[in-house]
Structure formats: C-alpha cells, structure tokens
C-alpha atoms as a PDB file:
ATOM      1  CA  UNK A   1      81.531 118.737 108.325  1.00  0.00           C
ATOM      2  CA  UNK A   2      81.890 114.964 106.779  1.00  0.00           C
ATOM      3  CA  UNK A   3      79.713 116.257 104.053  1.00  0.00           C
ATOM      4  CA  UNK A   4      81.729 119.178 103.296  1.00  0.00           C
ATOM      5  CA  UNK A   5      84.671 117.298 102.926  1.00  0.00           C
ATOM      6  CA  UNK A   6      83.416 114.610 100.918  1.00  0.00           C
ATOM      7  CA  UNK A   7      82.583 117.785  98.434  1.00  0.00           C
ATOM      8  CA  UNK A   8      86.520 118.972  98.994  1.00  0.00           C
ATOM      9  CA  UNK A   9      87.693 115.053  98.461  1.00  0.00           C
ATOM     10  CA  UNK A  10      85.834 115.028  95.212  1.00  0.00           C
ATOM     11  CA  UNK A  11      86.781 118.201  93.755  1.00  0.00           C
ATOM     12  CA  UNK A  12      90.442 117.586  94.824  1.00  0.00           C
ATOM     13  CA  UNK A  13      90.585 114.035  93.076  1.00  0.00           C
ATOM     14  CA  UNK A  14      88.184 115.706  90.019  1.00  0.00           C
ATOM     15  CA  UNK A  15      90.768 118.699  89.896  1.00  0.00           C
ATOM     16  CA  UNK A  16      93.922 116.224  90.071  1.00  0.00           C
ATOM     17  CA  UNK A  17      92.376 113.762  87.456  1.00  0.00           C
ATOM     18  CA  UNK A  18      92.107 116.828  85.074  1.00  0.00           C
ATOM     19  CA  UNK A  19      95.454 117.806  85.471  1.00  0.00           C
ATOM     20  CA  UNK A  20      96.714 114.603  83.873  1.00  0.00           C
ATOM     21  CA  UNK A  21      94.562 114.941  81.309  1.00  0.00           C
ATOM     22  CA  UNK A  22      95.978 118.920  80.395  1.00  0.00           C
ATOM     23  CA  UNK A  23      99.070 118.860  82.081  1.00  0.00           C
ATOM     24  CA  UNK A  24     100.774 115.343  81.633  1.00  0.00           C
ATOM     25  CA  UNK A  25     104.579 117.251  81.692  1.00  0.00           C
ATOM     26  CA  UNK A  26     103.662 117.135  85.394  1.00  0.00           C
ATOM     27  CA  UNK A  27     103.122 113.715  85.838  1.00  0.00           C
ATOM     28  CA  UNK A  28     105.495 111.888  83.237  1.00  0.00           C
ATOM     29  CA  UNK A  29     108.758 112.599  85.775  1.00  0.00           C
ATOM     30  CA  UNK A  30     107.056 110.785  88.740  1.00  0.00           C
ATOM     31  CA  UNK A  31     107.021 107.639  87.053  1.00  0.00           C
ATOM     32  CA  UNK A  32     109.062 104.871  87.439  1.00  0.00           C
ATOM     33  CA  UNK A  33     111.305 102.900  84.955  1.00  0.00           C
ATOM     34  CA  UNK A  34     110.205  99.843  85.299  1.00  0.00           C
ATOM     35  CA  UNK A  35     106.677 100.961  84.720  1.00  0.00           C
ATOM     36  CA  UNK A  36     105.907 100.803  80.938  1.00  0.00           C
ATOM     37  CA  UNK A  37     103.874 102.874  78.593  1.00  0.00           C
ATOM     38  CA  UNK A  38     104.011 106.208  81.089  1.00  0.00           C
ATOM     39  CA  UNK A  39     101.592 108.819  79.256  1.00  0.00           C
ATOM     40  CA  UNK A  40      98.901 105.686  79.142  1.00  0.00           C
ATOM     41  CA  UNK A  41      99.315 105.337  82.740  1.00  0.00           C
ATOM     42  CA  UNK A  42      99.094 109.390  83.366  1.00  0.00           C
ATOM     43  CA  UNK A  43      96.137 108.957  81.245  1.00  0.00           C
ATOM     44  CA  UNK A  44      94.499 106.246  82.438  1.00  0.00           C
ATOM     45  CA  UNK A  45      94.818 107.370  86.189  1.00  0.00           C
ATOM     46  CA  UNK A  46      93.773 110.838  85.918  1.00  0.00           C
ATOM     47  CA  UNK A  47      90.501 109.317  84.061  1.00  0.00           C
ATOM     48  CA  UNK A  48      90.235 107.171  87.203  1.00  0.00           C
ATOM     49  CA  UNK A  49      90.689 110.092  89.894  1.00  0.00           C
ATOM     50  CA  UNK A  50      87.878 112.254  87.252  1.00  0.00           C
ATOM     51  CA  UNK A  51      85.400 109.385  87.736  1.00  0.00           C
ATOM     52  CA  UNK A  52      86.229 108.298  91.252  1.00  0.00           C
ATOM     53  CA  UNK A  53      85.812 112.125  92.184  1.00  0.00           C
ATOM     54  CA  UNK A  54      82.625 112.307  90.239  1.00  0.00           C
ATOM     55  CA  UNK A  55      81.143 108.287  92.014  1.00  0.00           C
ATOM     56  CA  UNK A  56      82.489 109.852  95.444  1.00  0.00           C
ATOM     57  CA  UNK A  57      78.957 112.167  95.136  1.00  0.00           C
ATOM     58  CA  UNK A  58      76.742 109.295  93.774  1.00  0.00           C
ATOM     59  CA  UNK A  59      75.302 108.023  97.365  1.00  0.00           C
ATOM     60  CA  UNK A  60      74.842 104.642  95.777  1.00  0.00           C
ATOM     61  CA  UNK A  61      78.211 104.343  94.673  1.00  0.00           C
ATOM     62  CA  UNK A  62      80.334 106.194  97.532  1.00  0.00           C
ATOM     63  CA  UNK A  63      81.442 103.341  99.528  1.00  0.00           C
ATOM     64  CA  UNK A  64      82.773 101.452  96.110  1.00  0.00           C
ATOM     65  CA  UNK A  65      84.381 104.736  95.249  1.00  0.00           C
ATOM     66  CA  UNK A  66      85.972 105.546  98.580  1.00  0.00           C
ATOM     67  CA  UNK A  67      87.463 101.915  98.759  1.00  0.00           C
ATOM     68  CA  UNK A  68      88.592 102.333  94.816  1.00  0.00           C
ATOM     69  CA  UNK A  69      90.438 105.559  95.748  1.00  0.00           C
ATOM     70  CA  UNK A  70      91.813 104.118  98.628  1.00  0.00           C
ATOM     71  CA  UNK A  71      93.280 101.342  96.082  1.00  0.00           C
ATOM     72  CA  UNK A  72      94.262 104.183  93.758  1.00  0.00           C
ATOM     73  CA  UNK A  73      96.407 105.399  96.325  1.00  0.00           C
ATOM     74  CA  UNK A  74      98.523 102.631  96.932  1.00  0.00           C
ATOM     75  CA  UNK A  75      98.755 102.067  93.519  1.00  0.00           C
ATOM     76  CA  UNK A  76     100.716 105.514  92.999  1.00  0.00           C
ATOM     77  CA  UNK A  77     102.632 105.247  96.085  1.00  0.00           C
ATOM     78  CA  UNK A  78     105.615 103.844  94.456  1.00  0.00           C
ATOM     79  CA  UNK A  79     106.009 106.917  92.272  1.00  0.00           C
ATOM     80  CA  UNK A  80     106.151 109.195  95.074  1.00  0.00           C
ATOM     81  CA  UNK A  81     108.803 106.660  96.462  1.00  0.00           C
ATOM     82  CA  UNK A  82     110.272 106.945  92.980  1.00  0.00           C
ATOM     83  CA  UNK A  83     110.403 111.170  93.653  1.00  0.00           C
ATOM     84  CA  UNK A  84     111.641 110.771  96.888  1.00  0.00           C
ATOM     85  CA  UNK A  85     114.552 109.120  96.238  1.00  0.00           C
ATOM     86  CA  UNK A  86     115.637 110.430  93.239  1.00  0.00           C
ATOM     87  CA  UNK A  87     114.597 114.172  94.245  1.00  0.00           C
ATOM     88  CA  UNK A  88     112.451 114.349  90.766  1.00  0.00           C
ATOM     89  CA  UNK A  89     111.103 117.684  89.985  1.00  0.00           C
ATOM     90  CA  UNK A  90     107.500 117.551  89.286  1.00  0.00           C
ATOM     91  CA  UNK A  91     104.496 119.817  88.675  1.00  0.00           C
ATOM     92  CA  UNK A  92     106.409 122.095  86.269  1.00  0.00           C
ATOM     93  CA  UNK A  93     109.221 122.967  88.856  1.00  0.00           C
ATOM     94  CA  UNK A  94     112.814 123.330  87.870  1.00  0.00           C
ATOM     95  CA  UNK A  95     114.661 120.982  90.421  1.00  0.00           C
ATOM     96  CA  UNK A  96     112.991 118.344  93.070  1.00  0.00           C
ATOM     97  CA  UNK A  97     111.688 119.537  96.602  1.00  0.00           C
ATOM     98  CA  UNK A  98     114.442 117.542  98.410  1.00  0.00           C
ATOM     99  CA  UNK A  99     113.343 116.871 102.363  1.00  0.00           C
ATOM    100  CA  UNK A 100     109.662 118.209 101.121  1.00  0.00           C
ATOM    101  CA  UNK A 101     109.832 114.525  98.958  1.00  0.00           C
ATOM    102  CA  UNK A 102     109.836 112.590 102.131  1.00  0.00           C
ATOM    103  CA  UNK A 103     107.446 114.271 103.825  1.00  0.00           C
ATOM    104  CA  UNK A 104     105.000 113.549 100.826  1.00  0.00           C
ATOM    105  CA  UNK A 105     104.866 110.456 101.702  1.00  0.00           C
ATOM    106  CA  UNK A 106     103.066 110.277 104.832  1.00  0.00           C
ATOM    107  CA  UNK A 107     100.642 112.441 103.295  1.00  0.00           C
ATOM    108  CA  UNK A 108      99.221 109.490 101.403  1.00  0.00           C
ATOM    109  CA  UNK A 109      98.293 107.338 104.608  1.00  0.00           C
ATOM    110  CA  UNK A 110      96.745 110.887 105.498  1.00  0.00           C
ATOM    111  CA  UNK A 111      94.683 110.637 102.436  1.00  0.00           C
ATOM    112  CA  UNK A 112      94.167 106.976 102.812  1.00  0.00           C
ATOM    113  CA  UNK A 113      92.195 107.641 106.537  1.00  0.00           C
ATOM    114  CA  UNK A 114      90.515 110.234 104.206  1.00  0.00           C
ATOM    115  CA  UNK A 115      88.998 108.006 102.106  1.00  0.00           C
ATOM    116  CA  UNK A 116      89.045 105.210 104.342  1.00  0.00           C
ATOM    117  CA  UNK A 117      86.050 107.433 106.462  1.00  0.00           C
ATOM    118  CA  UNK A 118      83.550 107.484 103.632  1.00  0.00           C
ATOM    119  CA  UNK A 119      83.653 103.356 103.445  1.00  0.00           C
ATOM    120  CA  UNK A 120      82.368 103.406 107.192  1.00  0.00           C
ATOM    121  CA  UNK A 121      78.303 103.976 107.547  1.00  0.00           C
ATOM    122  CA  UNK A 122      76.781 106.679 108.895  1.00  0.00           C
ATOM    123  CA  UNK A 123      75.993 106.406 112.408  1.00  0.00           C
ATOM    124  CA  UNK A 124      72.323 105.435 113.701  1.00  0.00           C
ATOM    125  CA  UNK A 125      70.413 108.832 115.198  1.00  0.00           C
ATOM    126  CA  UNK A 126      70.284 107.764 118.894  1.00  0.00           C
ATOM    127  CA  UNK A 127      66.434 107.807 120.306  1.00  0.00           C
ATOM    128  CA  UNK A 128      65.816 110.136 122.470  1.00  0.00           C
ATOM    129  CA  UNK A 129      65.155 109.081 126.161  1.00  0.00           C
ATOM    130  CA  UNK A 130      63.047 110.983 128.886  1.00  0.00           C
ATOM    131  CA  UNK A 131      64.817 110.615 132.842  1.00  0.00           C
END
C-alpha cells in the first residue's frame, strides 16, 4: 500500500506542478501582497512540485525529495492562510469557498505526515523463528 501511494503522492504533486505551469489564473489569487514577483513564484513552485513529484520515484533520491516537499509545504502555507482569510476564489471559481477555506488548512499537516512517511526507512524483514 506505501508503494501505491508514493505513485498517487507523485502524480498528485506532478499533476499540481503542471497546473501552474498551464493554468497560472489559478494560482495568481492565492498569493499574498507582500510576496513579490507572483507569476515567478507560480512558476517557480509548480517546476518544484514537477521535479519533486518526478525525485519522489528515484529510490536514491526519495528521502531528499520527501523532506523537500515537506519544506514546500510550509512554504505555501501562508497563501492558503492568505485564502482563508480573505475568502479568495481560486482554481477558476467565481467567489471563495468560505468555511471550506479553513478546513484547507489542516489538510496541509495531513499532507505533511504524507510526506513525512517516505523520509522514515523501510522496516527490517523480521527472521523467522522456529518454537
């Protein structure tokens, strides 16, 4: 099951990373104003979910990738804060999600653990024993 998720966590990050890149109408109203240069930053972090999503497959570099998504995460939590309290419609919709805003947030310590599972090492095969 691990294994298929890491697959799902991938794609999802791979798929979201894209979006930026085609969409970035979605993205511009979740950032902040005190954040400069916003379609750089839409940019820039849907390249990073494209290539975390891709290193997230690479055995070699998984752990490095889970912990950089993890880091990614935080990083973009203040724009969900930023939708949250000012009820910003994003993804193409015509007014914000109200309560649904809030209960975003959460979401991202959700995604966090996600992550946070693929930095941990596999566990040892325990020997089997004769009674």
């Amino acid at each position: 099951m691990k294994r298929a998720l890491l697959f799902v966590m991938a794609a999802f990050y791979m798929g979201g990373g894209s979006l930026h890149l085609i969409r970035p109408d979605f993205y511009l109203p979740m950032m902040p104003s005190y954040l400069p240069a916003h379609e750089l930053l839409v940019f820039v972090s849907g390249l990073a979910e494209i290539a975390l999503g891709v290193s997230l497959l690479i055995p070699k570099l998984r752990k490095v990738a889970a912990w950089a998504v993890i880091a990614l995460l935080i990083a973009v939590f203040p724009a969900n804060v930023n939708v949250a309290m000012h009820n910003t419609a994003i993804f193409g919709a015509t007014e914000g999600a109200g309560w649904f805003n809030w209960v975003r947030l959460p979401i991202q310590a959700l995604l966090i653990a996600w992550a946070w599972w693929y930095t941990r090492p596999a566990p040892s095969p325990q020997p089997l024993t004769s009674s």
